[in-house]
Protein backbone atom coordinates (compact mmCIF):
# COMPACT_ATOMS: atom_id res chain seq x y z
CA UNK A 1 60.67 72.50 33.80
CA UNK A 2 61.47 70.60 36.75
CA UNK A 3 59.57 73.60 39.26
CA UNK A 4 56.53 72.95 36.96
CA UNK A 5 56.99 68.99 38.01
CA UNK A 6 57.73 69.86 41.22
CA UNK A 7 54.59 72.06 41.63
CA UNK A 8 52.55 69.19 39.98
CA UNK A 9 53.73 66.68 42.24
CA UNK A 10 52.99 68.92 45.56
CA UNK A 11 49.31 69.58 44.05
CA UNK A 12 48.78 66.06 43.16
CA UNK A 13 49.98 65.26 46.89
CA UNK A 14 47.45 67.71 48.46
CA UNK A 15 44.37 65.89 46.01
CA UNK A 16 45.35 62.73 47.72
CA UNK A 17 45.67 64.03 51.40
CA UNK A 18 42.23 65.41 50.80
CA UNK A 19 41.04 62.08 49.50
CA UNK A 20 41.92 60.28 52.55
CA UNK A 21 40.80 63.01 54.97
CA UNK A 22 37.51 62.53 53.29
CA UNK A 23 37.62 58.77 53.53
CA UNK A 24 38.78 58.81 57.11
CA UNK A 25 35.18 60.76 57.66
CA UNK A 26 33.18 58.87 55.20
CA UNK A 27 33.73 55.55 55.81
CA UNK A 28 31.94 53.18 58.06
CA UNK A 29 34.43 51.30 60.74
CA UNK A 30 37.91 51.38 61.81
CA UNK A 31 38.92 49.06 59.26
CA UNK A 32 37.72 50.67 56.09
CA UNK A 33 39.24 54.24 57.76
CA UNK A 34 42.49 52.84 58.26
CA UNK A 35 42.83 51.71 54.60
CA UNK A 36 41.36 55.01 53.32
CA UNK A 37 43.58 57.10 55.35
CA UNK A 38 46.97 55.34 55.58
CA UNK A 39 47.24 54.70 51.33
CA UNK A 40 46.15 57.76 50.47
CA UNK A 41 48.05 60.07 53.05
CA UNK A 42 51.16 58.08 53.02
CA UNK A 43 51.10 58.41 48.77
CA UNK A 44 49.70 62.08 48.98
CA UNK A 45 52.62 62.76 51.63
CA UNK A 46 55.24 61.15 50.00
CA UNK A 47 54.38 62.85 46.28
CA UNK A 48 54.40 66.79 48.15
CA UNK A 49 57.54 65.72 49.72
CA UNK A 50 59.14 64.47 46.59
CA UNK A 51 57.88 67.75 45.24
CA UNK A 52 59.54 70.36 47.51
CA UNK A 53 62.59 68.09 46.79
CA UNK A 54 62.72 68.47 43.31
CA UNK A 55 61.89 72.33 43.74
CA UNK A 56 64.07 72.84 46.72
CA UNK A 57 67.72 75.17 46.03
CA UNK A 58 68.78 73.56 48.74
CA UNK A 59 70.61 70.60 48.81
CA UNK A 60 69.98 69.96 52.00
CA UNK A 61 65.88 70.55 52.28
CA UNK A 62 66.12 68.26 49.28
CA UNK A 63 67.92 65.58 51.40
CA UNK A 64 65.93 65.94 54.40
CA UNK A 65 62.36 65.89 52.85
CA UNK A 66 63.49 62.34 51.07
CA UNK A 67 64.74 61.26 54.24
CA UNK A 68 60.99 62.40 55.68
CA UNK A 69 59.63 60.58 52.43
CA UNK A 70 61.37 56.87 53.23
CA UNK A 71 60.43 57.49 56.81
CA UNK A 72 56.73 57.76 56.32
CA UNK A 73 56.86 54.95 53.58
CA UNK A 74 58.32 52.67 56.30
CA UNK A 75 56.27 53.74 59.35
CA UNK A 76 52.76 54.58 57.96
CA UNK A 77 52.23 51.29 56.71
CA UNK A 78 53.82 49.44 59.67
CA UNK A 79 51.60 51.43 62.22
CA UNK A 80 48.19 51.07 60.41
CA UNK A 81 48.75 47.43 60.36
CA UNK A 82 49.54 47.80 64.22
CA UNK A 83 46.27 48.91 64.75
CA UNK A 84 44.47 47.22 62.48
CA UNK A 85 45.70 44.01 64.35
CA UNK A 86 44.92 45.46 67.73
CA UNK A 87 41.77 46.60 66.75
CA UNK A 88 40.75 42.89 65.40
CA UNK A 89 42.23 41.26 68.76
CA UNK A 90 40.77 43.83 70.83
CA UNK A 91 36.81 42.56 69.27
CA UNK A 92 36.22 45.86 66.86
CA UNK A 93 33.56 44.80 64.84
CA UNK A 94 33.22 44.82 61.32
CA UNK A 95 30.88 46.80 59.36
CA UNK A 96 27.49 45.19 59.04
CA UNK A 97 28.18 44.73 55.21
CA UNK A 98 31.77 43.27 55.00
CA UNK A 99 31.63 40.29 52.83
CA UNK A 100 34.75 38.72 54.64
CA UNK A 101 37.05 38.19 57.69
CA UNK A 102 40.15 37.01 55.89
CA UNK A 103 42.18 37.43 58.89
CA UNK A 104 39.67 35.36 61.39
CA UNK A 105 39.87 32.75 58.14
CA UNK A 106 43.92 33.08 58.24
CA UNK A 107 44.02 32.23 62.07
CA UNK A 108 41.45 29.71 62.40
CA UNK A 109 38.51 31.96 64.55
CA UNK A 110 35.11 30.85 63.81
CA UNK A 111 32.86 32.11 66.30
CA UNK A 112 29.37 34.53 65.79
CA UNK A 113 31.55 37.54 65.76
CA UNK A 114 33.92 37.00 63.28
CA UNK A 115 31.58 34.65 61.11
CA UNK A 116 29.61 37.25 58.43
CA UNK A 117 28.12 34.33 56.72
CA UNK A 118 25.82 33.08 59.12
């Protein structure tokens, strides 16, 4: 029972890593790519990990792949962040269609660029 969870979990992981492969292509700017890519791959990574550890005979491959799992929870997150900040300081535009700039609102920019209302 726990191999067919196991198995389930890795499969469910792949669906997601697709997901966010597809969104990194799909979507318009570096912004809506990021988000795409980093919740779906870090969840879609974490699940097939979780899944080789519950299938895993070995103790250790079962430690190391939750080690692996916490690792990319922590990290993933922190780095698209990272570049999502860089990206805004840096002058990436938004797409054409974003309906708001909450962090231009959050730290007080108002110019043409980062004003989608005007």
């Amino acid at each position: 029972m726990t191999d067919i969870i196991g198995y389930i979990l890795i499969i469910v992981g792949i669906f997601f890593n697709i997901c966010g492969c597809i969104g990194l292509v799909r979507f318009p700017d570096v912004y809506n790519r990021l988000q795409a890519s980093t919740k779906c791959v870090t969840l879609g990574t974490v699940m097939l990990l979780v899944g080789v550890a519950i299938i895993s005979t070995s103790g250790a491959l079962a430690a190391k792949a939750i080690i692996c799992a916490v690792f990319i929870l922590i990290t993933a997150p922190t780095a698209a962040h990272a570049i999502a900040k860089g990206s805004h300081a840096s002058g990436v535009p938004l797409w054409e269609n974003s309906v708001v700039d909450k962090y231009a609102e959050d730290t007080g920019q108002s110019d043409k660029e980062t004003d989608l209302f005007e």
